[in-house]
Protein backbone atom coordinates (compact mmCIF):
# COMPACT_ATOMS: atom_id res chain seq x y z
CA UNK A 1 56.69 119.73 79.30
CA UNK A 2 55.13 120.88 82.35
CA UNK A 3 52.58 123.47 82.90
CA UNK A 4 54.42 124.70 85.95
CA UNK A 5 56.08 127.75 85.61
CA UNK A 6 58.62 128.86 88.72
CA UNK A 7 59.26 131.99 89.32
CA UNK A 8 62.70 131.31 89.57
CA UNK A 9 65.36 128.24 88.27
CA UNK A 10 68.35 127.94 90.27
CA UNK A 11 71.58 126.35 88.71
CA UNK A 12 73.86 124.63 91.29
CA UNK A 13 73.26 123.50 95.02
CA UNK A 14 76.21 125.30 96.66
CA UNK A 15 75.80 127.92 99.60
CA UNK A 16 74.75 130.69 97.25
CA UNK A 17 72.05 128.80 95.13
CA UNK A 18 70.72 126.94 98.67
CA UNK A 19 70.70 130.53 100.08
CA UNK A 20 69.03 132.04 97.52
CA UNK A 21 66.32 129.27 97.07
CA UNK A 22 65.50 129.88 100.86
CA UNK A 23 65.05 133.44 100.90
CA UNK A 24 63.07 133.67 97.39
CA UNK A 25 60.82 130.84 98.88
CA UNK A 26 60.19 132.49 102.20
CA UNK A 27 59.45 135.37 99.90
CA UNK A 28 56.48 133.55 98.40
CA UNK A 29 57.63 132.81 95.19
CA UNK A 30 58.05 129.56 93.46
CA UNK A 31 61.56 127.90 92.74
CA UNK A 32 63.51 124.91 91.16
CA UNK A 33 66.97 123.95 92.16
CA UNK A 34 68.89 121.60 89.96
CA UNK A 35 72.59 120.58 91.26
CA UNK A 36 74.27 118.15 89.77
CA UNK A 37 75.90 116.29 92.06
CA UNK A 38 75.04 116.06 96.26
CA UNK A 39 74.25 119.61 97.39
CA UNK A 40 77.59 121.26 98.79
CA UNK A 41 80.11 118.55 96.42
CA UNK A 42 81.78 121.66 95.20
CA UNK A 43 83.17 124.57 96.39
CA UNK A 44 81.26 124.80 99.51
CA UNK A 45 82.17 121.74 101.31
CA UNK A 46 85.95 122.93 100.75
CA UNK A 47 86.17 125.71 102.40
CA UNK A 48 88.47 126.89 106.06
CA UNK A 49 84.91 126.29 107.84
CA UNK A 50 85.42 129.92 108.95
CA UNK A 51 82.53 133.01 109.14
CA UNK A 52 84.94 135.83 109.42
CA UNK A 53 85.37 139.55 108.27
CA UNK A 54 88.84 138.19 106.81
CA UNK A 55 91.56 140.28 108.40
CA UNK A 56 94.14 139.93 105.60
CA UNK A 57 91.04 141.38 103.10
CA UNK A 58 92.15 144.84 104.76
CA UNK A 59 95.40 145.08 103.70
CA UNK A 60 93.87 144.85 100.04
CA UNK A 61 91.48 148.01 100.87
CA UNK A 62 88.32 145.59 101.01
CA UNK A 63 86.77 147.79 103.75
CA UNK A 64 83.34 147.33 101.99
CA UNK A 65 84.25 143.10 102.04
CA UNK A 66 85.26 142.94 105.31
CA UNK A 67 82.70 145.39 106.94
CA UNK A 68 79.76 143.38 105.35
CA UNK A 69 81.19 140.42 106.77
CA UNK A 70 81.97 141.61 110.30
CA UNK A 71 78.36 142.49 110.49
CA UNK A 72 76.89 138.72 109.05
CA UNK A 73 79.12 136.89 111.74
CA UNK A 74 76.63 137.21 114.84
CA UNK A 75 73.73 136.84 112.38
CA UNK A 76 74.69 133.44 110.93
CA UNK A 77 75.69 132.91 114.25
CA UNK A 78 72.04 133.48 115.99
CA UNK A 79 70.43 131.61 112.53
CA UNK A 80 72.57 128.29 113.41
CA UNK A 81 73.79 127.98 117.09
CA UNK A 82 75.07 124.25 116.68
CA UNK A 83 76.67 124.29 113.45
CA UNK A 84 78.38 128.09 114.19
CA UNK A 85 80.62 128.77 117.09
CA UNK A 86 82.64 131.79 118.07
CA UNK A 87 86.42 130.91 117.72
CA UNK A 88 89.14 132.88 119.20
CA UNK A 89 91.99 133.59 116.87
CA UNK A 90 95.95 133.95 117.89
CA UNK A 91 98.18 136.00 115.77
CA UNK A 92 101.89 135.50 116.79
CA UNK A 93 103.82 138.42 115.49
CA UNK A 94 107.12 137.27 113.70
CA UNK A 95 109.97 139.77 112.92
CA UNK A 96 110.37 140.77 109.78
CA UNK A 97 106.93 140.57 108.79
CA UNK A 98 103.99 142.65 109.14
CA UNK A 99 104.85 145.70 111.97
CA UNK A 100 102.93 145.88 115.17
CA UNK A 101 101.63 148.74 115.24
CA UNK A 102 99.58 147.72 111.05
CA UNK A 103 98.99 144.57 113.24
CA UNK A 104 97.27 146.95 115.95
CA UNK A 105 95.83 149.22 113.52
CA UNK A 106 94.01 146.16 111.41
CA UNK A 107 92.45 144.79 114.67
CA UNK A 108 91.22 148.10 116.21
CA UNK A 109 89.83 148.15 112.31
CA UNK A 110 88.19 144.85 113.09
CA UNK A 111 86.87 145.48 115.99
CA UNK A 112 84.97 148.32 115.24
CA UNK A 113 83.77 148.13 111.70
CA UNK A 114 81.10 145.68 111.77
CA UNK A 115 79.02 146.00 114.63
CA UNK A 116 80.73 143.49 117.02
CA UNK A 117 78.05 142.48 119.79
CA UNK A 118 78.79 139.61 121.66
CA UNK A 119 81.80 138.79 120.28
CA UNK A 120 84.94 139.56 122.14
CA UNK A 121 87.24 142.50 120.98
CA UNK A 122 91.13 141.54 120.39
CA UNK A 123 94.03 141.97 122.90
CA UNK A 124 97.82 141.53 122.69
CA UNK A 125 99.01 138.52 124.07
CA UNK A 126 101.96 137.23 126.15
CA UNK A 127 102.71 134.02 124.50
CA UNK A 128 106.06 133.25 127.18
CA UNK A 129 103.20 132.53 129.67
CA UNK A 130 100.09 132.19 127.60
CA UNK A 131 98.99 128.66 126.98
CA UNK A 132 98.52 129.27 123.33
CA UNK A 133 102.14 129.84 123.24
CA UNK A 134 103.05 126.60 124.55
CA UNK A 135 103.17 125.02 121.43
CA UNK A 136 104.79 127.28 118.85
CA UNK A 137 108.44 127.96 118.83
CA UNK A 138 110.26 129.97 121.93
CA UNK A 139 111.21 133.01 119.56
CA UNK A 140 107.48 133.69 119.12
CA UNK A 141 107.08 135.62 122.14
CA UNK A 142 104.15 137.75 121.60
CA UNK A 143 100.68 138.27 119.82
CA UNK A 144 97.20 139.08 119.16
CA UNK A 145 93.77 137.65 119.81
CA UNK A 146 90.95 138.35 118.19
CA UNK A 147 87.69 136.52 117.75
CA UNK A 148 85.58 135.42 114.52
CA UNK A 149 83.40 132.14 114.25
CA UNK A 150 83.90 128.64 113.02
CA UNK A 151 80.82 127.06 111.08
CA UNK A 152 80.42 123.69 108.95
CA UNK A 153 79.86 124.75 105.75
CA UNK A 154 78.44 121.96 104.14
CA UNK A 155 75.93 121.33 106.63
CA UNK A 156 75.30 125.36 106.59
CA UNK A 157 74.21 124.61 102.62
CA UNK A 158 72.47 121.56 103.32
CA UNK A 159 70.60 123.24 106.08
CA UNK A 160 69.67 126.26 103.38
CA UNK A 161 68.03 123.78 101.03
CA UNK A 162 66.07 121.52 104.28
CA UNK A 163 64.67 125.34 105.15
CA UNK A 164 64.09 126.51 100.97
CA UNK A 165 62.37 122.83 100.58
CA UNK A 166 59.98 123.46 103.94
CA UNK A 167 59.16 126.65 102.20
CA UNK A 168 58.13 125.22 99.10
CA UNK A 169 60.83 125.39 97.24
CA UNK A 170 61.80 121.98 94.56
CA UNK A 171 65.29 121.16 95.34
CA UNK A 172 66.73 118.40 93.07
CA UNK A 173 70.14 117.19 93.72
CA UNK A 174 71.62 115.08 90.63
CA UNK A 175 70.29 116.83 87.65
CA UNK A 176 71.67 118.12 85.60
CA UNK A 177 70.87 121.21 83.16
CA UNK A 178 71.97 120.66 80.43
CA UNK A 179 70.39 123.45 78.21
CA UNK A 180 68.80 126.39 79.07
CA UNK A 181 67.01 128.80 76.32
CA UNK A 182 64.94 131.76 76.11
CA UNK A 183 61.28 131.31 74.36
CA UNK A 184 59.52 134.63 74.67
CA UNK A 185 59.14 136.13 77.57
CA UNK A 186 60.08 132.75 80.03
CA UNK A 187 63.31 130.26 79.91
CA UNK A 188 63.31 126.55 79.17
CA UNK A 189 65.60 124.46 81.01
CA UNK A 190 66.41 120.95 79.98
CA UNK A 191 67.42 119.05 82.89
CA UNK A 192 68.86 115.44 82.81
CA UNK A 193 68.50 113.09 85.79
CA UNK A 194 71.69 111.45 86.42
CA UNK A 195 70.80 108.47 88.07
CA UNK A 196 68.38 107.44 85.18
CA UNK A 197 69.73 109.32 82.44
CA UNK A 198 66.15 110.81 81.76
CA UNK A 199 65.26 114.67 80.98
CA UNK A 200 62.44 116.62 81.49
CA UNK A 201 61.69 120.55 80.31
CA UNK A 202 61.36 122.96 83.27
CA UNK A 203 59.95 126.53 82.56
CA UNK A 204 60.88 129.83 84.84
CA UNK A 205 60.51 133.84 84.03
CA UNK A 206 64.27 134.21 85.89
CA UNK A 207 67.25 131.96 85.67
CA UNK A 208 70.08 132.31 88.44
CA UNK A 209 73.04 130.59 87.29
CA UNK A 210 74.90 129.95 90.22
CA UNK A 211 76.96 126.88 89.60
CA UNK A 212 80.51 128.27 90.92
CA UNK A 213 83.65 127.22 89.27
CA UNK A 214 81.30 125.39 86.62
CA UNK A 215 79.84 129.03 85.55
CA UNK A 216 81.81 129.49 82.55
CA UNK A 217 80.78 126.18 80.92
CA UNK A 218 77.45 126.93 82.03
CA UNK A 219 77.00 130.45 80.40
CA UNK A 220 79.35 129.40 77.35
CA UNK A 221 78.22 125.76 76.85
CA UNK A 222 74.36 125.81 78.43
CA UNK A 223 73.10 129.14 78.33
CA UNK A 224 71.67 129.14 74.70
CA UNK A 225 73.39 132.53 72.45
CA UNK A 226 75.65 132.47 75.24
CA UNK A 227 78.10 135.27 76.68
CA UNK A 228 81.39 135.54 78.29
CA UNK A 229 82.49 134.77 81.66
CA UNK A 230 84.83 136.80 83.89
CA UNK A 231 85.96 134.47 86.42
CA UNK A 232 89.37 133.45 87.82
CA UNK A 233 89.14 129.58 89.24
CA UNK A 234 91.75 129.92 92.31
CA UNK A 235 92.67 126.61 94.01
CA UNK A 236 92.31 126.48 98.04
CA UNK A 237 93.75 123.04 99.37
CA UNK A 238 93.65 121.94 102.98
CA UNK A 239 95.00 119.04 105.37
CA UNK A 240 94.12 117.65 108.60
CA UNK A 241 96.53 116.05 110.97
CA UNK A 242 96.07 114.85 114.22
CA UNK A 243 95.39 117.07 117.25
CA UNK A 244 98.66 119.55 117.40
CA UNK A 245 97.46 121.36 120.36
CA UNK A 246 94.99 120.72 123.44
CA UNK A 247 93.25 124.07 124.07
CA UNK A 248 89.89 125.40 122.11
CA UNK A 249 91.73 128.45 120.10
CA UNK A 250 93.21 128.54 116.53
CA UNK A 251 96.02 129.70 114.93
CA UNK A 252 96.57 132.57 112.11
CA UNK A 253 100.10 132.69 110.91
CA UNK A 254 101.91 135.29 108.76
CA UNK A 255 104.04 134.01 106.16
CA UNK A 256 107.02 135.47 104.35
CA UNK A 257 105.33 134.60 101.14
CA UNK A 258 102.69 137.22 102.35
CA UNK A 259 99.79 134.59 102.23
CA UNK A 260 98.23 133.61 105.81
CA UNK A 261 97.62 129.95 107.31
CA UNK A 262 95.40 128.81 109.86
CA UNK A 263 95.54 126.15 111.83
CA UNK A 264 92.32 125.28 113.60
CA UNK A 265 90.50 122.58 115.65
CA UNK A 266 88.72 120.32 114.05
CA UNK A 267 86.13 117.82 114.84
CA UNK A 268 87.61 117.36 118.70
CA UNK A 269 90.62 115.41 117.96
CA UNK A 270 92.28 116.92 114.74
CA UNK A 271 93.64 120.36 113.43
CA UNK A 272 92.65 121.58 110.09
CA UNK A 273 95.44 123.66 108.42
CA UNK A 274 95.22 125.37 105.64
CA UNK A 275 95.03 127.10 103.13
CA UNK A 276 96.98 127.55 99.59
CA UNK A 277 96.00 130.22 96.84
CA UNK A 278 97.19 129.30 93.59
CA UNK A 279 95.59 129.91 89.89
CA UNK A 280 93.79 127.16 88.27
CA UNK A 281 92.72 126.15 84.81
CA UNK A 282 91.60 122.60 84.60
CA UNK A 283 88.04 120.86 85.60
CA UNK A 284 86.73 121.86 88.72
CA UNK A 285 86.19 118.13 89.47
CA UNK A 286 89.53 117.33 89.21
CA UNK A 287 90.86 119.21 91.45
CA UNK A 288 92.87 117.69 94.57
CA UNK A 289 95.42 118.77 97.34
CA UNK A 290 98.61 118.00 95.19
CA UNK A 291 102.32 116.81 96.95
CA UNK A 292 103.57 120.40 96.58
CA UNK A 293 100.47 121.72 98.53
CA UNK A 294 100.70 119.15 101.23
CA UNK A 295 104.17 119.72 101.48
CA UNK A 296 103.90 123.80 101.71
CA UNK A 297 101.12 123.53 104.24
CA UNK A 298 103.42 121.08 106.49
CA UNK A 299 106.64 122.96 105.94
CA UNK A 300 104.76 126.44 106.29
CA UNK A 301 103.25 125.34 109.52
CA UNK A 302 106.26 123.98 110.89
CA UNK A 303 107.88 127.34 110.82
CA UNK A 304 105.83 128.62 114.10
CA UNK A 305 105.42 125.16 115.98
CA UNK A 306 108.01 123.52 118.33
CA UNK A 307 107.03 120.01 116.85
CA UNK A 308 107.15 120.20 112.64
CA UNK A 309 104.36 118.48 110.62
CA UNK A 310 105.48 115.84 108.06
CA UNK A 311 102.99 114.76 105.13
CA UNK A 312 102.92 111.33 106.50
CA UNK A 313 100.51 112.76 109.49
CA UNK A 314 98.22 114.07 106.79
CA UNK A 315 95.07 112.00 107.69
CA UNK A 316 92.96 113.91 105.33
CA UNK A 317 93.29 116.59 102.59
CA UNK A 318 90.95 118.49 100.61
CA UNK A 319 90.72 121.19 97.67
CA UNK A 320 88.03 123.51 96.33
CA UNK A 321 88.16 125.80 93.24
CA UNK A 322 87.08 129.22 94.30
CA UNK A 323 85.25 131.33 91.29
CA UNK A 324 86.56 134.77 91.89
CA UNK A 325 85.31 137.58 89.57
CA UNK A 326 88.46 138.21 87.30
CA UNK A 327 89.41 141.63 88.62
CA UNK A 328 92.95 141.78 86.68
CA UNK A 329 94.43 141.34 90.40
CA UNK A 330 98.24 140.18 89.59
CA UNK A 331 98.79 136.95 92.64
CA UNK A 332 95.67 134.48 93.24
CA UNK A 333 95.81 135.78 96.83
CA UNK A 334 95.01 139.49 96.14
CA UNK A 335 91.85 138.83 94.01
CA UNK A 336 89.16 139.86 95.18
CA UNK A 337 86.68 137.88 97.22
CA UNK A 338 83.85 140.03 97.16
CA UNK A 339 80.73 138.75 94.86
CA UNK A 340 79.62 140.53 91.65
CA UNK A 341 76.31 139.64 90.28
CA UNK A 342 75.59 140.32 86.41
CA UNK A 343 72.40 140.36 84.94
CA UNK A 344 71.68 139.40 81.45
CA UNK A 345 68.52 140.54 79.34
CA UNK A 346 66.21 142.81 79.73
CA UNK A 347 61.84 143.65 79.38
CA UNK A 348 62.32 142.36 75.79
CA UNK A 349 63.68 138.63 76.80
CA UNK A 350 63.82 136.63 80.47
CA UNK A 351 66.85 137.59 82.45
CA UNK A 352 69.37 135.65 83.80
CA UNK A 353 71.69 136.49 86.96
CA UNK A 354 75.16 135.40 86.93
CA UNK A 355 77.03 134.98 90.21
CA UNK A 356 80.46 135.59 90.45
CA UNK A 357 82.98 135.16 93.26
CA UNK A 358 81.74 135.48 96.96
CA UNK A 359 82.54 133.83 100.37
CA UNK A 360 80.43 132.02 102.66
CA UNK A 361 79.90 134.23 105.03
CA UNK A 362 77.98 136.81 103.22
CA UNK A 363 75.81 134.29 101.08
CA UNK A 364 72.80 135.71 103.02
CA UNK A 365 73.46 139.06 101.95
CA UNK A 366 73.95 138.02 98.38
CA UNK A 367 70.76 136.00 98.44
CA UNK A 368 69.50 139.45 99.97
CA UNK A 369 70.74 141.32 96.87
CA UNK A 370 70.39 139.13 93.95
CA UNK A 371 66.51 139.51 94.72
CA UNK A 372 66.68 142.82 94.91
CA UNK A 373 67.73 142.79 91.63
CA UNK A 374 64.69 140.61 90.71
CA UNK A 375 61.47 142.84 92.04
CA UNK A 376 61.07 144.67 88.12
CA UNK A 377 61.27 140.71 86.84
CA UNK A 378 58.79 139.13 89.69
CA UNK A 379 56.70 142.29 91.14
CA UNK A 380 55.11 140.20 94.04
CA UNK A 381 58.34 139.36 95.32
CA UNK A 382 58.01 140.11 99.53
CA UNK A 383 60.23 141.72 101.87
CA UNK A 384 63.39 140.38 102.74
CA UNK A 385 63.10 138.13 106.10
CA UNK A 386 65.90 135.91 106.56
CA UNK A 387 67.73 138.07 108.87
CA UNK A 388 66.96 136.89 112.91
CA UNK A 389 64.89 133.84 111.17
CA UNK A 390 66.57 130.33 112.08
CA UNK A 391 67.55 127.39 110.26
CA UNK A 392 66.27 124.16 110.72
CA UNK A 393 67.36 122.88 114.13
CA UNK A 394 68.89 126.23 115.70
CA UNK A 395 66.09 126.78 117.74
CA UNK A 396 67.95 127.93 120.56
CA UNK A 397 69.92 130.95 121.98
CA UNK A 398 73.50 131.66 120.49
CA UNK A 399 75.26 130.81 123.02
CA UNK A 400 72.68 127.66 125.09
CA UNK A 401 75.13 124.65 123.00
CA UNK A 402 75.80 123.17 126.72
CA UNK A 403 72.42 123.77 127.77
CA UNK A 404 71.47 121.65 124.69
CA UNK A 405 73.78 119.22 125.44
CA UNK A 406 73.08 118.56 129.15
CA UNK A 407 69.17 118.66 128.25
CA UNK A 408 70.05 115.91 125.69
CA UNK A 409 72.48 114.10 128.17
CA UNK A 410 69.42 114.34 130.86
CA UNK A 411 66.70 112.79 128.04
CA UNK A 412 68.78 110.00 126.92
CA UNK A 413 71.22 109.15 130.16
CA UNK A 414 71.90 105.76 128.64
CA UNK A 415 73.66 107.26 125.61
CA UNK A 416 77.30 107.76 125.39
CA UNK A 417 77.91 111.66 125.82
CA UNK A 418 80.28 111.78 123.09
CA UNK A 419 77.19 110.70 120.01
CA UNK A 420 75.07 112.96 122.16
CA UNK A 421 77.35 115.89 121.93
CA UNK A 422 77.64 115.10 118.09
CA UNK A 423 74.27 114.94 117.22
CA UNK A 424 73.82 118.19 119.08
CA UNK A 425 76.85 119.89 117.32
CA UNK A 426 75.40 118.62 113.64
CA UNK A 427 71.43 118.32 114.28
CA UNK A 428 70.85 120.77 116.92
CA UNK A 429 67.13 120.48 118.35
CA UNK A 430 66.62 117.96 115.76
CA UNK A 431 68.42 115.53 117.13
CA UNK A 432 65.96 114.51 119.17
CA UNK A 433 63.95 113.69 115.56
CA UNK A 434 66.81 111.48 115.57
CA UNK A 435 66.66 109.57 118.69
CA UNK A 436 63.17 109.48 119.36
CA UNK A 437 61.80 107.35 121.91
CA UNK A 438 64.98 104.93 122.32
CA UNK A 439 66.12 103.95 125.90
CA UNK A 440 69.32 102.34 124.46
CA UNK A 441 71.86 103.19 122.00
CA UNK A 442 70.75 99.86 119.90
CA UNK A 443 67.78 101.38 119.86
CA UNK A 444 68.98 103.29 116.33
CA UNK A 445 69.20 99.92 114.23
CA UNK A 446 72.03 99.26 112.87
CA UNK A 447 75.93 100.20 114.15
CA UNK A 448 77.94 101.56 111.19
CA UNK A 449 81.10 102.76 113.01
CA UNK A 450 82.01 105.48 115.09
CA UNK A 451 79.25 106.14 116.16
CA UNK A 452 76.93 106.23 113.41
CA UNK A 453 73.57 104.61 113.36
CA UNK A 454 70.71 103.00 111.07
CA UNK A 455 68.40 105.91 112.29
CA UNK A 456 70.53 108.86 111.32
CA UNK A 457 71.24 107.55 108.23
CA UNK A 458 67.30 106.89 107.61
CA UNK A 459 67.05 110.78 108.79
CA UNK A 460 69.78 112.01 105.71
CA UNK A 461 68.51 109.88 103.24
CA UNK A 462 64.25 111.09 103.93
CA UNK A 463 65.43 114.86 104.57
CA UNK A 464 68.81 115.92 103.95
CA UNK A 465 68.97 114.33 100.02
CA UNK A 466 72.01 111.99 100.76
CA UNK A 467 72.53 109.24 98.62
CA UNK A 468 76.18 108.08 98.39
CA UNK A 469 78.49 107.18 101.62
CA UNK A 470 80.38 110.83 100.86
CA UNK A 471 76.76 112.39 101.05
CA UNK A 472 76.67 110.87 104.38
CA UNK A 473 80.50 110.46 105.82
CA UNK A 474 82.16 113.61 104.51
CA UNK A 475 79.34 116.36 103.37
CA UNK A 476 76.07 115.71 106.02
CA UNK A 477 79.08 114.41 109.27
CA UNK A 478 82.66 114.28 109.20
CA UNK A 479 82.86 110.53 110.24
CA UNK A 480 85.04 109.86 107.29
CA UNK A 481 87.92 111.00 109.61
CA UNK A 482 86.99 108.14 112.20
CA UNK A 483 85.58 104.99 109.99
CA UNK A 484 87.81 102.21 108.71
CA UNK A 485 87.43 100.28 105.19
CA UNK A 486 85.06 97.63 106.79
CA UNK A 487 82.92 99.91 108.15
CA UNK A 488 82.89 102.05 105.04
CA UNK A 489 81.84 98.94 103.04
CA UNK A 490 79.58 97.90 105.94
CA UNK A 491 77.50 100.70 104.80
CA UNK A 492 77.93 100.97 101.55
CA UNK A 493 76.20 97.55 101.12
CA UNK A 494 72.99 98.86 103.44
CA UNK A 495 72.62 101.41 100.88
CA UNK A 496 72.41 99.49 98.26
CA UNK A 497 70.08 97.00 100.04
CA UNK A 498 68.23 100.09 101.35
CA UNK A 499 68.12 101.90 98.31
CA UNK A 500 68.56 99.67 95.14
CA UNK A 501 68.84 101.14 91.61
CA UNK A 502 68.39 104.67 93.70
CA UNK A 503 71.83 104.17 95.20
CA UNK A 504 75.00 105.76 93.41
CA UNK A 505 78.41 104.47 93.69
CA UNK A 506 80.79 105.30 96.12
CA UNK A 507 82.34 108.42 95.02
C-alpha cells in the first residue's frame, strides 16, 4: 500500500469526475481518478453535443435548471473557443401543438433569465422566405430562433482531465475500483488495472463516486456497508445521416408525443438527429440505438422535412444511459435533469459524495458545489477559480475561430485547409504542438485516412490517454464517420506495433 494519501479519490472519468478533478486540483489539493474504461466511454460521449439552458426544461417548472444553465453557456463558451460554438436554433411552430404565444412566452423566458451577453436574443421567423424554411414541409410557415451553443462533449471531458493532470492531479483511465472501504478516519480503494489484471490499494480522506449510470453497482456492490441508490437510468439514442440541409443553423422540432428532436449539423457534412427518452434497466454497457429508435427518430423527423429520412441513410447511431436522480416523475422525459449530490458519513467516519443526475452544461457548477460541500472534510481547500480560466488549447477570444484558422492557414500554406480547419476546431492553439515545424503534410509520418496522421496520433496517445482506435476515431475526433475498414485496420496494426502488450483491442 502506498504512503500517499489524496485528498480526494474520484470514481469514473466522465464530465463530472474530469470536472471535478480539475477544479479540486487547481484548488491545491491532491487527487486520484480511476475510470474504467477511456475517459468519456460512457454517458458523456453520448450526448446532443449541446450547452443549452434546455427550453423544454421550462415547461416542467425547472426555472432554477434552466437559469443555471443559461448563465454557464458563455462561460464554457469563453473556457473552450474551438470545441464550443454558438448555434442558432429554429423552432417551426406546428398547429395543434404548443400555442404561440407559450412559444413566445418560453423564449422571452430564455432570453432574459440567464444573463445572455453575446449571444443573440430570439425572433419569430418567416419560414415562406427564410432559408431555414427551405427544407421542411410548405405547411410549416412560421417560427422561432433562438440561440444556445454546440460543444464536443467528449473532447470537453478529455480536455477537463489534460487541465486536472497539468495541475497535479493522477488521472488513470482503465482501472478499475473494485472495492472501496472505510478504515478510520481515511478510505481504501482497491483498484484493478485492466490491461494487466493487477491491483494496488489507494488511500484518500474523501471519496466522490461519480461513475454515472454505473453508481448503483458502485454504492451497492463497491462501496463497503453499502447504501441505496436513487437513480432512474433513462436511455438517449441518436443517428447521423448525411447532410439534410446546407446552411449553419439547427433544427428543434415539437412532437405530438410531447418530446422534442433536434436535428443539427454535424462534423461539416452530416446532421445529427436526435434524441429518444425512454426508461432503462439493463447494463449501461449494453446499451445501443435499437430498430424502434432508429425508426422513431427517421419517421419523427420526416414529419417537418420535404425529403423523409429512411434508416438505410443512418451512417451512424449512438446511445447513452442518462443517471437521473429518481424524482417519482411519471414519463422518462419529465424527470428531472438537474444534479443532486448526497453525502454519506460524517466527523466519526470519511465521507463519500454521491452524484446523481446532471447535464453537461452545468458540470462546472457542480464541480463548484460538490467542493463546497468538502471545505469541513479538507479545510485548506482554496477558492473556487475555474470560472474565466481556460482549458487547454482555448487560448483565444470567444469568438477569434477564423482568426485561428487563417493564422494556421498563413503558418502552414502547404497544408490542405480542410485538416487545418480540423485541427483548429479539435486542438485549438495546440494544434500547432501538433504540426510543429513541418513544411509538408508528409511531414506528420504516417497517413491513416481522412486525414489523420502518425503525429496526432503520437499527440493522443502521450497526452490525451488514448489507447484503442475508438479512443482515437470516435471519443478524441470524429473520423470514424469518414474512415473505411482498411484504414481502420491500417491503424489498428500501428498500435499494436506502437504500443505492444499496452494496446487494447478494438472495441
Amino acid at each position: 500500500m502506498s504512503d500517499t494519501v489524496y485528498d480526494i479519490a474520484i470514481i469514473g472519468g466522465g464530465i463530472n469526475g474530469c470536472g471535478i478533478a480539475r477544479d479540486a486540483a487547481g484548488r491545491g489539493l491532491s487527487v486520484y481518478l480511476a475510470e474504467k474504461d477511456d475517459l468519456a466511454s460512457g454517458t458523456s460521449s453520448a450526448s446532443t453535443k449541446l450547452i443549452h439552458g434546455g427550453l423544454r426544461y421550462l415547461e416542467h417548472y425547472e426555472f432554477k435548471l434552466v437559469r443555471d444553465s443559461l448563465r454557464e453557456r458563455e462561460v464554457l463558451w469563453a473556457m473552450a473557443p474551438h470545441i464550443i460554438r454558438p448555434l442558432r436554433f429554429v423552432l417551426p411552430h406546428a398547429k395543434g401543438l404548443r400555442p404561440t404565444w407559450l412559444i413566445r412566452l418560453g423564449l422571452f423566458l430564455y432570453d432574459h433569465l440567464g444573463g445572455r451577453g453575446r449571444l443573440p436574443g430570439s425572433h419569430s421567423v418567416d419560414l415562406r422566405i427564410d432559408s431555414t424554411g427551405f427544407p421542411l414541409k410548405s405547411t410549416l410557415t412560421k417560427g422561432f430562433e433562438y440561440s444556445d451553443c454546440w460543444v464536443d462533449d467528449s473532447r470537453l471531458v478529455v480536455l477537463n482531465a489534460r487541465d486536472a493532470a497539468d495541475r497535479g492531479a493522477e488521472i488513470n483511465t482503465r482501472c478499475e475500483v473494485i472495492a472501496a472501504t472505510r478504515q478510520g478516519n481515511e478510505w481504501n480503494l482497491e483498484v484493478r488495472d485492466t490491461q494487466s489484471n493487477s491491483t494496488s490499494s489507494i488511500r484518500a480522506h474523501v471519496l466522490v463516486n461519480a461513475s454515472g449510470p454505473w453508481i448503483s453497482n458502485v454504492i451497492e456492490n463497491r462501496i463497503v456497508a453499502p447504501g441505496k441508490s436513487k437513480i432512474r437510468l433513462v436511455k438517449g439514442s441518436h443517428i447521423v445521416v448525411p447532410s439534410m440541409f446546407d446552411h449553419d443553423k439547427a433544427y428543434i422540432f415539437q412532437n405530438s408525443d410531447r418530446r422534442i428532436v433536434f436535428a443539427i449539423p454535424y462534423q461539416h457534412d452530416y446532421t445529427l438527429i436526435g434524441t429518444t427518452d425512454l426508461d432503462y434497466s439493463g447494463n449501461p454497457e449494453d446499451a445501443v440505438a435499437d430498430s424502434s429508435e432508429i425508426a422513431y427518430l427517421c419517421e419523427t423527423i420526416s414529419e417537418f422535412f420535404s425529403k423523409p429520412v429512411v434508416p438505410d441513410e443512418v451512417v451512424w447511431s449512438y446511445s447513452g444511459i442518462r443517471p437521473l436522480y429518481a424524482d417519482g416523475a411519471s414519463a422518462a422525459q419529465e424527470a428531472t435533469r438537474d444534479y443532486v449530490l448526497e453525502v454519506e458519513g460524517d466527523n466519526n467516519k470519511p465521507i463519500v459524495i454521491n452524484i446523481f443526475g446532471g447535464k453537461i452544461t452545468t458540470y462546472r457548477k457542480l464541480a463548484e458545489d460538490v467542493l463546497s460541500k468538502l471545505k469541513p472534510w479538507l479545510p485548506a481547500i482554496k477558492s473556487t477559480w475555474t470560472r474565466g480560466i481556460v482549458l487547454p488549447g482555448g487560448d483565444f477570444p470567444m469568438e477569434g475561430a477564423v482568426t485561428l484558422l487563417n493564422d494556421l492557414k498563413d503558418q502552414y500554406p502547404n497544408f490542405d485547409a480542410s485538416l487545418l480547419e480540423r485541427l483548429g476546431e479539435t486542438y485549438g492553439t495546440l494544434s500547432t504542438f501538433i504540426l510543429k515545424d513541418s513544411k509538408i503534410q508528409s511531414d506528420l509520418g504516417q497517413h491513416f485516412g481522412a486525414g489523420l496522421y502518425q503525429r496526432e496520433v503520437e499527440y493522443l496517445i502521450q497526452f490525451e490517454w488514448a489507447k484503442t482506435v475508438e479512443d482515437i476515431i470516435w471519443r478524441r475526433t470524429k473520423l470514424g464517420l469518414k474512415m473505411n475498414d482498411e484504414e481502420i485496420v491500417s491503424l489498428s496494426s500501428w498500435l499494436k506495433d506502437t504500443l505492444g502488450d499496452e494496446t487494447l483491442p478494438v472495441d
